[in-house]
N, C-alpha and C. Protein backbone atom coordinates (compact mmCIF):
# COMPACT_ATOMS: atom_id res chain seq x y z
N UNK A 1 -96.53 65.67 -18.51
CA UNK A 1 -96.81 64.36 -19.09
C UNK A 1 -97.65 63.55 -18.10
N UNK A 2 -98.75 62.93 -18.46
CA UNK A 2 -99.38 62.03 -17.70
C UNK A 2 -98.66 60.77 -17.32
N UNK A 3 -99.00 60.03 -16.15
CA UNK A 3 -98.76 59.24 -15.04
C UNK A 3 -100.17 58.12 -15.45
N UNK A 4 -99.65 56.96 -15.61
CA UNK A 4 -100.52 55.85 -15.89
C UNK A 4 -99.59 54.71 -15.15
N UNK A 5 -100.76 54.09 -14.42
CA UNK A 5 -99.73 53.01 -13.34
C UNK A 5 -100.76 51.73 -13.70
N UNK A 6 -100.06 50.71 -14.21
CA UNK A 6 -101.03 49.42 -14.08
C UNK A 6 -100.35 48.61 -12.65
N UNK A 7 -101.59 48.33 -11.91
CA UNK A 7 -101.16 47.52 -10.38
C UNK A 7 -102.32 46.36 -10.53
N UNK A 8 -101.45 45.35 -10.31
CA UNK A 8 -102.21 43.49 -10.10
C UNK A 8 -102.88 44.03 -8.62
N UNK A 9 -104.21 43.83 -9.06
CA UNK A 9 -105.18 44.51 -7.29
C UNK A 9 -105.22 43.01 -6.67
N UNK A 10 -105.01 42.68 -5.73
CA UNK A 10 -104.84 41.09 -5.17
C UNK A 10 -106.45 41.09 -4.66
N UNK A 11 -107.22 39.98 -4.98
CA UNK A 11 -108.26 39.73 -4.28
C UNK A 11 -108.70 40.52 -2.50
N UNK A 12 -109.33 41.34 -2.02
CA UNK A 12 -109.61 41.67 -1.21
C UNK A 12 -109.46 42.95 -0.63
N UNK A 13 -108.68 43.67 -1.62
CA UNK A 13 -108.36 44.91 -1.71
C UNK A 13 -109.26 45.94 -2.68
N UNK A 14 -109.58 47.10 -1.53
CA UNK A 14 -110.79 47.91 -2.37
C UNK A 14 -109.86 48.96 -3.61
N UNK A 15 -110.60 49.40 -4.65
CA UNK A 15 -110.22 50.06 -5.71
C UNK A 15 -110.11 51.44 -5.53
N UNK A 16 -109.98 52.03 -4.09
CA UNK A 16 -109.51 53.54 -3.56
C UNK A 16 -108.64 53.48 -2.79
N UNK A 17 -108.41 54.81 -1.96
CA UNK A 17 -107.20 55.23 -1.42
C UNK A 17 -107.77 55.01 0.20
N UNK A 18 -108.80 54.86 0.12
CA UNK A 18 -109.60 55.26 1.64
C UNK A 18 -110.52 54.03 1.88
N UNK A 19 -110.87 53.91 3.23
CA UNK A 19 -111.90 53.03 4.01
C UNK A 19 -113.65 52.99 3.68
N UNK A 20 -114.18 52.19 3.41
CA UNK A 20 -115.33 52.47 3.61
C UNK A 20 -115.91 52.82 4.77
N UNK A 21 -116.38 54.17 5.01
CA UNK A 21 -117.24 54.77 6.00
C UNK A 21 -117.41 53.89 7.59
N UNK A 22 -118.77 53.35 6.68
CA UNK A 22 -118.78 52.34 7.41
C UNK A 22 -118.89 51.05 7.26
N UNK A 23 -118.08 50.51 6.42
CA UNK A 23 -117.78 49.04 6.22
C UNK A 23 -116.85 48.30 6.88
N UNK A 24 -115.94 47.20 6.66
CA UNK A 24 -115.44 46.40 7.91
C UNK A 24 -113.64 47.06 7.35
N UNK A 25 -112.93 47.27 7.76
CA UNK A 25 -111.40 47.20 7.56
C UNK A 25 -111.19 46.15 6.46
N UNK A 26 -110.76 46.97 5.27
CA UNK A 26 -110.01 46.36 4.43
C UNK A 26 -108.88 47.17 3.60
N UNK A 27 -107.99 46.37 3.22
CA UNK A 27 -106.69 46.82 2.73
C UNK A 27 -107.12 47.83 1.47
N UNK A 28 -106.66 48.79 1.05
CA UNK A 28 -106.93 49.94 0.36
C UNK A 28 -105.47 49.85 -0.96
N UNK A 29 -106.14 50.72 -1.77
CA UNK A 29 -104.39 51.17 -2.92
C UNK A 29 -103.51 52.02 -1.71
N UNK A 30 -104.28 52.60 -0.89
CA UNK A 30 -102.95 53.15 -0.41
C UNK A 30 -102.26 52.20 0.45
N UNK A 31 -102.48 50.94 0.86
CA UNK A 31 -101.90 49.74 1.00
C UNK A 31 -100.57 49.52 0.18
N UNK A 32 -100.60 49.68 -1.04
CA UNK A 32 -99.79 49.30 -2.01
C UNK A 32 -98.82 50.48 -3.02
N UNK A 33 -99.57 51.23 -3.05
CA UNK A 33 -99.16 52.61 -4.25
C UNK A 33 -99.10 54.01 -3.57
N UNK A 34 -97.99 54.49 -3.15
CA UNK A 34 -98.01 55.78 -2.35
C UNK A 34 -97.22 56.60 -3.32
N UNK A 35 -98.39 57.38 -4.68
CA UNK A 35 -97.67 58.19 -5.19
C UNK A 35 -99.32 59.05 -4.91
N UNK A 36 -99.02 60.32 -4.53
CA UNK A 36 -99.66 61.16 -4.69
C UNK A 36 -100.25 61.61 -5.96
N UNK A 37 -101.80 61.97 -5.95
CA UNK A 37 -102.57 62.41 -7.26
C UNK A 37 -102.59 61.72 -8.55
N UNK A 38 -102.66 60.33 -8.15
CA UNK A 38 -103.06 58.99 -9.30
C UNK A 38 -104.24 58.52 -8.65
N UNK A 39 -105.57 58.38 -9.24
CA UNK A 39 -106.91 58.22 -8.98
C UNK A 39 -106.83 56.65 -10.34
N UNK A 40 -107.70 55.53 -9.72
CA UNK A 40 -108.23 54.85 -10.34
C UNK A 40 -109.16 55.35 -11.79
N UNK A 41 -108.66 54.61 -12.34
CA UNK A 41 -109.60 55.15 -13.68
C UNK A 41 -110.53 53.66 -13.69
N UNK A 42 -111.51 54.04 -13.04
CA UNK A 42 -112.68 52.54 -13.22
C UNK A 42 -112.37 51.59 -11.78
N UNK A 43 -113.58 50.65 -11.52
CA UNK A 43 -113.60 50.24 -10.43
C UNK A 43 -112.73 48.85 -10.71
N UNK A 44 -112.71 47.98 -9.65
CA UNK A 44 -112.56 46.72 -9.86
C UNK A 44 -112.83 45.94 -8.32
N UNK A 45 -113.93 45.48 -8.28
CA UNK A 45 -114.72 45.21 -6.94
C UNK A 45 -113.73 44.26 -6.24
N UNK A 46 -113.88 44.63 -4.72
CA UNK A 46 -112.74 43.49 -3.81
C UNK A 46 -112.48 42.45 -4.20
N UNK A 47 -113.73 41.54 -4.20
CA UNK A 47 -113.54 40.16 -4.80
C UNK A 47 -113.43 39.89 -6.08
N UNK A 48 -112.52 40.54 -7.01
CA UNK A 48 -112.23 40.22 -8.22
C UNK A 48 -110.09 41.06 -8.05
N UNK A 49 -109.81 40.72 -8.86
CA UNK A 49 -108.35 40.68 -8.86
C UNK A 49 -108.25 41.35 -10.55
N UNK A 50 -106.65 41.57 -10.66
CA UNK A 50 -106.16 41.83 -11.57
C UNK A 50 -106.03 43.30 -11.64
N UNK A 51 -106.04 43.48 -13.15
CA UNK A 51 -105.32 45.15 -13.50
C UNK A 51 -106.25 46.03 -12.88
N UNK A 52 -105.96 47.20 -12.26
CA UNK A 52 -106.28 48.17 -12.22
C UNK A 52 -105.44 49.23 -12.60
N UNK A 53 -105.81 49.93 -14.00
CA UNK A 53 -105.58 51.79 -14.26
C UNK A 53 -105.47 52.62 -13.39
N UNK A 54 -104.64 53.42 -13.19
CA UNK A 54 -104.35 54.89 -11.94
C UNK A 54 -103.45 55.77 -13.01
N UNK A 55 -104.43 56.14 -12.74
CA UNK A 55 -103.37 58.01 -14.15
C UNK A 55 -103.66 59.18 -12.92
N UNK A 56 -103.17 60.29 -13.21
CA UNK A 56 -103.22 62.12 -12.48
C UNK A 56 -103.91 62.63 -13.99
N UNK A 57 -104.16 62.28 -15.12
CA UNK A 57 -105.06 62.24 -16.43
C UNK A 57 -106.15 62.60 -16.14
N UNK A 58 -107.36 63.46 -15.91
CA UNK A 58 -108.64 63.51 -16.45
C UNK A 58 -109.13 63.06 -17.02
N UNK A 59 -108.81 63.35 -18.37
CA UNK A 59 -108.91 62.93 -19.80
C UNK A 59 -109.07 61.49 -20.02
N UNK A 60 -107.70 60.97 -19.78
CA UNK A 60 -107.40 59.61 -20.01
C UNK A 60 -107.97 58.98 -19.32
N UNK A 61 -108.63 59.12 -17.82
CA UNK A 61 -109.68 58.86 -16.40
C UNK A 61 -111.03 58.17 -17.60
N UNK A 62 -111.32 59.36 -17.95
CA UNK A 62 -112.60 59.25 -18.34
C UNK A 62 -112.63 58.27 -19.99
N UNK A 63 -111.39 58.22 -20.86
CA UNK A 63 -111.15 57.77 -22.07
C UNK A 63 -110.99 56.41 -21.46
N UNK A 64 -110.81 55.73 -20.34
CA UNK A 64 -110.67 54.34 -19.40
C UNK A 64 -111.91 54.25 -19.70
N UNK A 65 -112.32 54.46 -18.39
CA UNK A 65 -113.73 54.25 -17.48
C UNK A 65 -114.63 54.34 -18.01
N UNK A 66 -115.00 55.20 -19.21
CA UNK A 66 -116.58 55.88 -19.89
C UNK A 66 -116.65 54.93 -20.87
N UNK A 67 -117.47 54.26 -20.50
CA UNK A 67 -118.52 53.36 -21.63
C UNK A 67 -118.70 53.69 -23.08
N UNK A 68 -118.73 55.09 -23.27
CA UNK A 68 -118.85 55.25 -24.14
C UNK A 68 -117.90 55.29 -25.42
N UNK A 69 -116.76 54.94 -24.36
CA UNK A 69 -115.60 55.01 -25.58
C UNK A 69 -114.72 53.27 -25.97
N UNK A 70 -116.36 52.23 -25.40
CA UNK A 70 -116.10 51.11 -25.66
C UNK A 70 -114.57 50.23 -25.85
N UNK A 71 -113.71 51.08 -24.66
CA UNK A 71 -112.56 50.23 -24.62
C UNK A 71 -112.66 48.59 -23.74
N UNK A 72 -112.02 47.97 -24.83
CA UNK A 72 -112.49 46.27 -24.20
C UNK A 72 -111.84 46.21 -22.74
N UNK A 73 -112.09 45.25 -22.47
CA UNK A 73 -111.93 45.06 -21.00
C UNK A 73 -112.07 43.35 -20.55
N UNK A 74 -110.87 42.82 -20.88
CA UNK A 74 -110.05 41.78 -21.28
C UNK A 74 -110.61 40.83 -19.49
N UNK A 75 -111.38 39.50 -19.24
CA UNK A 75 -111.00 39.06 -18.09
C UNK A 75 -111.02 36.93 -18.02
N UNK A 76 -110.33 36.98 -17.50
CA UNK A 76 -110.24 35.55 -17.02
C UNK A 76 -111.21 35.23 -16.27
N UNK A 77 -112.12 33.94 -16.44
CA UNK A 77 -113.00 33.81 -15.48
C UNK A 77 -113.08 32.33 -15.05
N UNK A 78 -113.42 31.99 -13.93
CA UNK A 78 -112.87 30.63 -13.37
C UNK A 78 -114.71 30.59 -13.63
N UNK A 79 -115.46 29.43 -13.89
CA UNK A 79 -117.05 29.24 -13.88
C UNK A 79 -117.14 27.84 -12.89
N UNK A 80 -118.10 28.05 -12.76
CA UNK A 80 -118.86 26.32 -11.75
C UNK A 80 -119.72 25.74 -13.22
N UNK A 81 -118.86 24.74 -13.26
CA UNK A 81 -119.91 24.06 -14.49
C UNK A 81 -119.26 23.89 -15.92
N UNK A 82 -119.54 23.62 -16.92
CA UNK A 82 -118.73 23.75 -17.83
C UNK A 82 -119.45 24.48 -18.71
N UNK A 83 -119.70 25.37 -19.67
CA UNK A 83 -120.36 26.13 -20.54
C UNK A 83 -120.93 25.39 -21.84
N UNK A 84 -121.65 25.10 -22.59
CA UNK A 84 -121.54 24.37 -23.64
C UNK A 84 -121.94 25.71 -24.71
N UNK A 85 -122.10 25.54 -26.16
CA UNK A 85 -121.61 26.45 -27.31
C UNK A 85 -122.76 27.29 -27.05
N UNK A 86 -124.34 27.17 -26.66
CA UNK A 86 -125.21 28.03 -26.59
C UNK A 86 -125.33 29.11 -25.28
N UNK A 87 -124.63 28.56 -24.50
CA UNK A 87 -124.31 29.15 -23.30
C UNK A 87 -122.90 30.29 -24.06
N UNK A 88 -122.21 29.74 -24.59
CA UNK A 88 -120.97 30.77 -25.01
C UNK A 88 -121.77 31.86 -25.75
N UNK A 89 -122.81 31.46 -26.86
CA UNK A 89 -123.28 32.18 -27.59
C UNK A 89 -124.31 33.36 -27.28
N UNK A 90 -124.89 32.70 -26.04
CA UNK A 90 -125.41 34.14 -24.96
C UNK A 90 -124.89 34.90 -24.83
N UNK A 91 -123.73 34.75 -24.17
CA UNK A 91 -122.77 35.52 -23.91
C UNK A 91 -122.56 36.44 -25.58
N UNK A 92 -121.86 36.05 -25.92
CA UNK A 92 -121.63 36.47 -27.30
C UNK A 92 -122.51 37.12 -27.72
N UNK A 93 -123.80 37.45 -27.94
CA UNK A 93 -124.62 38.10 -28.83
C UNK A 93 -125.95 39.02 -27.56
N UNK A 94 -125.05 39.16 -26.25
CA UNK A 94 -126.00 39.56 -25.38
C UNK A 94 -126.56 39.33 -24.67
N UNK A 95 -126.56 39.17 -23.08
CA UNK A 95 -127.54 38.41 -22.03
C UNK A 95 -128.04 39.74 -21.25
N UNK A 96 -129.11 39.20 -21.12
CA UNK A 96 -130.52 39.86 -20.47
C UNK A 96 -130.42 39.93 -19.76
N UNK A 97 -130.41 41.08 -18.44
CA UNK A 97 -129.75 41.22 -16.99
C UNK A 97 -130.88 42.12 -16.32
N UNK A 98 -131.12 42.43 -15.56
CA UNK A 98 -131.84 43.70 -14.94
C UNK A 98 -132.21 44.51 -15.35
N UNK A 99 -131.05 45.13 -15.55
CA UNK A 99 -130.51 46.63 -16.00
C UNK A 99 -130.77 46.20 -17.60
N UNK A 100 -131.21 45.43 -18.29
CA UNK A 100 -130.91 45.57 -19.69
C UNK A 100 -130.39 44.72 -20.29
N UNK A 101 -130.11 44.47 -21.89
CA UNK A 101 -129.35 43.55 -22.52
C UNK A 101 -127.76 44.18 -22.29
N UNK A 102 -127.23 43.14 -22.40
CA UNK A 102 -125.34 43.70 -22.37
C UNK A 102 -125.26 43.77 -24.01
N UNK A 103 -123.90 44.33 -24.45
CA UNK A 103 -123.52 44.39 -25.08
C UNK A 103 -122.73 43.01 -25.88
N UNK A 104 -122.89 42.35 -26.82
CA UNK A 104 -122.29 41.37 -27.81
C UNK A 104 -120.72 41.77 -26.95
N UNK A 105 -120.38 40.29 -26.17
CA UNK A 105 -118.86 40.07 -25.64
C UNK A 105 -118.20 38.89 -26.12
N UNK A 106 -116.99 39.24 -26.57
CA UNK A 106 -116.16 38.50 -26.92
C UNK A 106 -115.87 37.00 -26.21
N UNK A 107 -116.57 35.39 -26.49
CA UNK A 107 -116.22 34.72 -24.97
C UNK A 107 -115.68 33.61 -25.00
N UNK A 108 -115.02 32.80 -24.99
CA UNK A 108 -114.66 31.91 -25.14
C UNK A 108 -113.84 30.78 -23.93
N UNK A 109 -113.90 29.29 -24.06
CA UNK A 109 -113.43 28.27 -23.42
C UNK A 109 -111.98 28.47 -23.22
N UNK A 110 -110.82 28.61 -22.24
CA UNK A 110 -109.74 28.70 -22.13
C UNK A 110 -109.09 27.57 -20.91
N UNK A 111 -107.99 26.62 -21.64
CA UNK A 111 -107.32 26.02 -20.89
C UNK A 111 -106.88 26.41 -19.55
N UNK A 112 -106.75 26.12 -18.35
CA UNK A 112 -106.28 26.44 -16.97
C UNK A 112 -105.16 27.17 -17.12
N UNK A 113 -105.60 28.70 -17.02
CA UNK A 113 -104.16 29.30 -16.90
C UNK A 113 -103.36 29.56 -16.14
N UNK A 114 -102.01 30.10 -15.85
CA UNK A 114 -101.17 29.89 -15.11
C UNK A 114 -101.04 31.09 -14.46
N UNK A 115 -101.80 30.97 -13.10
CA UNK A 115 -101.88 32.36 -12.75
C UNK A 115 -101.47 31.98 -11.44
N UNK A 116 -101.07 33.53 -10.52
CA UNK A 116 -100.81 33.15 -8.94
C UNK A 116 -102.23 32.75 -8.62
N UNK A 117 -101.80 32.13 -7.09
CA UNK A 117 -102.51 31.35 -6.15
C UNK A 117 -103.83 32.38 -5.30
N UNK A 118 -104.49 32.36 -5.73
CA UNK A 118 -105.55 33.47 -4.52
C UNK A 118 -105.32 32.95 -3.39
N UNK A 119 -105.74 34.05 -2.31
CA UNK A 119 -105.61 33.80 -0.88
C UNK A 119 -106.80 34.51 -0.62
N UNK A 120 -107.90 33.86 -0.20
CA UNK A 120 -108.15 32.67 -0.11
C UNK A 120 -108.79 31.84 -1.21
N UNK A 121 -108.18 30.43 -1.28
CA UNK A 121 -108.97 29.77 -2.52
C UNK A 121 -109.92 29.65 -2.65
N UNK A 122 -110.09 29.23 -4.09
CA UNK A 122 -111.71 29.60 -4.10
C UNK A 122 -111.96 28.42 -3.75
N UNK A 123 -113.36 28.09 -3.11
CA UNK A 123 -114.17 26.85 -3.05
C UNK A 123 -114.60 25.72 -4.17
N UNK A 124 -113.63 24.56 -4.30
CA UNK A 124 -114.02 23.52 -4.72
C UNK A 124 -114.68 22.51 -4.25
N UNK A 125 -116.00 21.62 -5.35
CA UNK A 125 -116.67 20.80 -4.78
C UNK A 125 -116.25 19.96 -6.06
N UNK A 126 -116.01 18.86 -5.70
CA UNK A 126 -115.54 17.24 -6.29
C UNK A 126 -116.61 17.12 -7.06
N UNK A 127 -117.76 17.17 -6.82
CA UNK A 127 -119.00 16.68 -7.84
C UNK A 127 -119.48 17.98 -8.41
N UNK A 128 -118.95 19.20 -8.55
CA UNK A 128 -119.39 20.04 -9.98
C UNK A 128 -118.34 20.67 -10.56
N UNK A 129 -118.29 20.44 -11.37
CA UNK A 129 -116.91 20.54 -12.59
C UNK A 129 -116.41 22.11 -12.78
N UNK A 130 -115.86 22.73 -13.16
CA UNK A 130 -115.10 24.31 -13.54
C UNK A 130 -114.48 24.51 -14.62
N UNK A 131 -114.46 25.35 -14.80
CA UNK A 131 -113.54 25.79 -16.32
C UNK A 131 -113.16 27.10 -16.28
N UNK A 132 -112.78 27.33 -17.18
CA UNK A 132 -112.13 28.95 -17.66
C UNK A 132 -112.52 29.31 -18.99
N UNK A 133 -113.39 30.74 -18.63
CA UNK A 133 -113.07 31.45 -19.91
C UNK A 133 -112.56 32.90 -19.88
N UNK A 134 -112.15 32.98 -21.08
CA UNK A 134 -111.76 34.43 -21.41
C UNK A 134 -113.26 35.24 -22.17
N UNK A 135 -113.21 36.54 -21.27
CA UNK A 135 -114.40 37.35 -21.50
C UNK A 135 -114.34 39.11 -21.63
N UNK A 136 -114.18 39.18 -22.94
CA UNK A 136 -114.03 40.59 -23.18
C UNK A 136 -115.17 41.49 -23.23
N UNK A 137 -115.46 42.84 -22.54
CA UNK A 137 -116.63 42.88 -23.18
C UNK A 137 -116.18 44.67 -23.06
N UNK A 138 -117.14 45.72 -23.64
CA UNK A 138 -116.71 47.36 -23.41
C UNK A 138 -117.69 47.89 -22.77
N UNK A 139 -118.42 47.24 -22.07
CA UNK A 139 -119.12 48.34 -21.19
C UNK A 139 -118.48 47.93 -19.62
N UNK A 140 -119.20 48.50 -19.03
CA UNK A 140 -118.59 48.55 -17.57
C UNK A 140 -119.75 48.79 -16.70
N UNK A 141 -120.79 47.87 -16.23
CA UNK A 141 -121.74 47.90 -15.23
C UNK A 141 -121.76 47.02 -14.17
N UNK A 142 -122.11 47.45 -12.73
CA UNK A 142 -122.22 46.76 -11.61
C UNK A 142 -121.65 45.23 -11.46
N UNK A 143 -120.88 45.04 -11.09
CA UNK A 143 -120.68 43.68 -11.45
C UNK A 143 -120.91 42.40 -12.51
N UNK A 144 -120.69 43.08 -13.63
CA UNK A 144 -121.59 42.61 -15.01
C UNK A 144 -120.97 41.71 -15.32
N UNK A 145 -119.58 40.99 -15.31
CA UNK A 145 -119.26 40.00 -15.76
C UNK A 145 -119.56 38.69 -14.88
N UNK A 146 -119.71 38.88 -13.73
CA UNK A 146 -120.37 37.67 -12.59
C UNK A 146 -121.86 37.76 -13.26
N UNK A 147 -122.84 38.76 -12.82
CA UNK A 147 -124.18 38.78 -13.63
C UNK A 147 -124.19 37.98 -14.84
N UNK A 148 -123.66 38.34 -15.87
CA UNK A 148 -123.54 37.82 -16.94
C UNK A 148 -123.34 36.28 -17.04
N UNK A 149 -122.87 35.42 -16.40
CA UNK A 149 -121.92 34.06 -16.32
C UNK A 149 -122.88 33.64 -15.30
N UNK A 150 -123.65 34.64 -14.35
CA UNK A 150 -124.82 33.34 -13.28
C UNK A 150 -126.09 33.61 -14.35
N UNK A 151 -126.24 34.59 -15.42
CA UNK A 151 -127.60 34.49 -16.21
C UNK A 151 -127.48 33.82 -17.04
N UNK A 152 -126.17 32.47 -17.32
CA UNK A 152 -126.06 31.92 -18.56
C UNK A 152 -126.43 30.41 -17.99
N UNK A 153 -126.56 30.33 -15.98
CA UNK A 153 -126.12 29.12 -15.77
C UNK A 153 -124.37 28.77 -15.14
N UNK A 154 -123.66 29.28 -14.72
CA UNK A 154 -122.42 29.35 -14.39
C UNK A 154 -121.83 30.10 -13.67
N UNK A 155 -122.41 30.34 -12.52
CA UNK A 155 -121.64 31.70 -11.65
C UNK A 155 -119.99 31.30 -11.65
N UNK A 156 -119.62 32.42 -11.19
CA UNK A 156 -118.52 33.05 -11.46
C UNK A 156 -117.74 32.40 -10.11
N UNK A 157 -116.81 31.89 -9.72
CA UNK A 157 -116.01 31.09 -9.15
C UNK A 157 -114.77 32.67 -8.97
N UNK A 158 -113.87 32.57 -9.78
CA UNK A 158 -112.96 33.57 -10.01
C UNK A 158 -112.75 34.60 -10.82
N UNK A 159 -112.51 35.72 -10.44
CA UNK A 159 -112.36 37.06 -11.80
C UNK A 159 -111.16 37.28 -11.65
N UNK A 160 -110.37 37.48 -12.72
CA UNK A 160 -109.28 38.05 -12.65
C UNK A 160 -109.26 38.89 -14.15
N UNK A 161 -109.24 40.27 -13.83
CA UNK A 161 -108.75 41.41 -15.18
C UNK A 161 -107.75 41.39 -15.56
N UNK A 162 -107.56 40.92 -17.03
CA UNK A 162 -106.31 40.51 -17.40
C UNK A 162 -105.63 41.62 -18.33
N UNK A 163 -106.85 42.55 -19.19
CA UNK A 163 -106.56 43.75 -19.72
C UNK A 163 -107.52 44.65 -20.48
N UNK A 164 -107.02 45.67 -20.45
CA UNK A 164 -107.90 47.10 -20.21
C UNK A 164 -107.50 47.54 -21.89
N UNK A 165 -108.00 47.24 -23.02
CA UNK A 165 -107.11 47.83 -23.93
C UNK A 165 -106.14 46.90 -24.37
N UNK A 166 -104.95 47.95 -24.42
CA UNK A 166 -103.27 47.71 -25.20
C UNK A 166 -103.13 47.24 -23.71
N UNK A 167 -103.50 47.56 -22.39
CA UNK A 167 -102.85 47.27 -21.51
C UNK A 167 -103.42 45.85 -20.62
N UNK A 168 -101.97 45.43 -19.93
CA UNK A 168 -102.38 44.05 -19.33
C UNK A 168 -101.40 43.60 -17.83
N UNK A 169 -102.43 42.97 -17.57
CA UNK A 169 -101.48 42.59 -16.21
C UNK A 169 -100.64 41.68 -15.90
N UNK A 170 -99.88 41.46 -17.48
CA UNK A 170 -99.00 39.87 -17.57
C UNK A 170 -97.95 40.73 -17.13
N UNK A 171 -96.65 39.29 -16.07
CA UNK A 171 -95.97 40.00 -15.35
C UNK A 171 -95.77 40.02 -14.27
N UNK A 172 -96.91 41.01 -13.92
CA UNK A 172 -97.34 41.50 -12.51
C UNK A 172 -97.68 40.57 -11.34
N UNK A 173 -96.88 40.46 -10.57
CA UNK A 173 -97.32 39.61 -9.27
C UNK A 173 -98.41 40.76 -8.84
N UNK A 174 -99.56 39.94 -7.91
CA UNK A 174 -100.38 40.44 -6.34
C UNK A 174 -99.81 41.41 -6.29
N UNK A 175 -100.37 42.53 -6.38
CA UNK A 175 -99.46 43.95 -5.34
C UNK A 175 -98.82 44.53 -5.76
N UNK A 176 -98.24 44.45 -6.92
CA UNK A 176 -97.69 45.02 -7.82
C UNK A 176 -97.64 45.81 -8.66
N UNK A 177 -96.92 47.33 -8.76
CA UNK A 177 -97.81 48.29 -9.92
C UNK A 177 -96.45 48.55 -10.89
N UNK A 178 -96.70 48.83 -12.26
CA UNK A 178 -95.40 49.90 -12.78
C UNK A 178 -96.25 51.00 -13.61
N UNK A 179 -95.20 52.04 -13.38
CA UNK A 179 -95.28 53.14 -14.42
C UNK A 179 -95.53 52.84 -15.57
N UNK A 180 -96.23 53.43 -16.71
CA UNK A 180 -96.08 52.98 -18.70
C UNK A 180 -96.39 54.46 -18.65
N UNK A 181 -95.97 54.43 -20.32
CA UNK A 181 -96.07 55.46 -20.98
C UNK A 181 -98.38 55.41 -21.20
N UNK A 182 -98.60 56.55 -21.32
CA UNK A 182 -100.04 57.05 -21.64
C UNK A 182 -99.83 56.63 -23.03
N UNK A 183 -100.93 56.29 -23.74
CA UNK A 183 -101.07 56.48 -25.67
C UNK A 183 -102.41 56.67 -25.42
């Protein structure tokens, strides 16, 4: 039977088991999760937080992670600025990035939610305003949901992945993983 672990990745912690080569010391999953032969299914860059997937699955690895099987990918986003409806609607029907148009994402204005405290906070300035939205979208490229939110006008302040699918990281403190059943 497959092994599927959802773990709250705390801001600053990389999405493997190991060090970058040669990058500076930072806290790793094997920081947190010492079960042998559970591999991340999909990234989730240091400076962003929330769920991360770990199965011993192949299958289910690639039924995560592969784009092509357009599973949503649920996130909270803290913005600099406030969004107004044409700015949402970018979002919504596709923004123009580098690499290409994105895919039509689910986006919307969301009240201050009640989440733990990052360490370290993010940077507030008194004279430019913030908000929250919720931003679903099924592909999975380079940092695409920050991209996405500074090509609308609104860089990205905070990420937090709230869910992958059926699955979510309500619950879960920082650091935190449990076992679920695979579907």
């Amino acid at each position: 039977m497959s092994r599927l672990i959802l773990f709250n990745k705390p801001y600053g912690v990389l999405s493997q088991f190991t060090q970058e080569p040669n990058g500076p010391p930072r806290p790793t999953l094997k920081d947190y999760i010492d079960l042998p032969g559970v591999y991340p299914a999909g990234r989730l860059d240091h400076d962003s937080e929330g769920l991360l997937l770990l199965t011993d699955d192949g299958r289910l690895q690639a039924r995560i992670a592969d784009p092509k099987f357009k599973l949503p990918k649920t996130y909270l986003v803290q913005v600099e600025g406030e969004p107004d409806a044409a700015s949402l609607d970018r979002l919504r029907h596709g923004v123009h990035l580098k690499d290409g148009i994105t895919r039509p994402a689910e986006a919307d204005r969301l009240a201050d939610p009640d989440l733990w405290p990052r360490d370290p906070p993010i940077r507030v300035r008194k004279s430019i305003p913030d908000c929250w939205l919720t931003l679903t979208i099924r592909e999975g490229r380079n940092r695409q949901v920050r991209r996405m939110t500074a090509a609308v006008g609104h860089p990205t302040l905070r990420l937090v992945r709230w869910a992958v699918g059926d699955w979510s990281v309500a619950g879960l403190a920082p650091g935190q993983w449990q076992a679920v059943a695979a579907h």
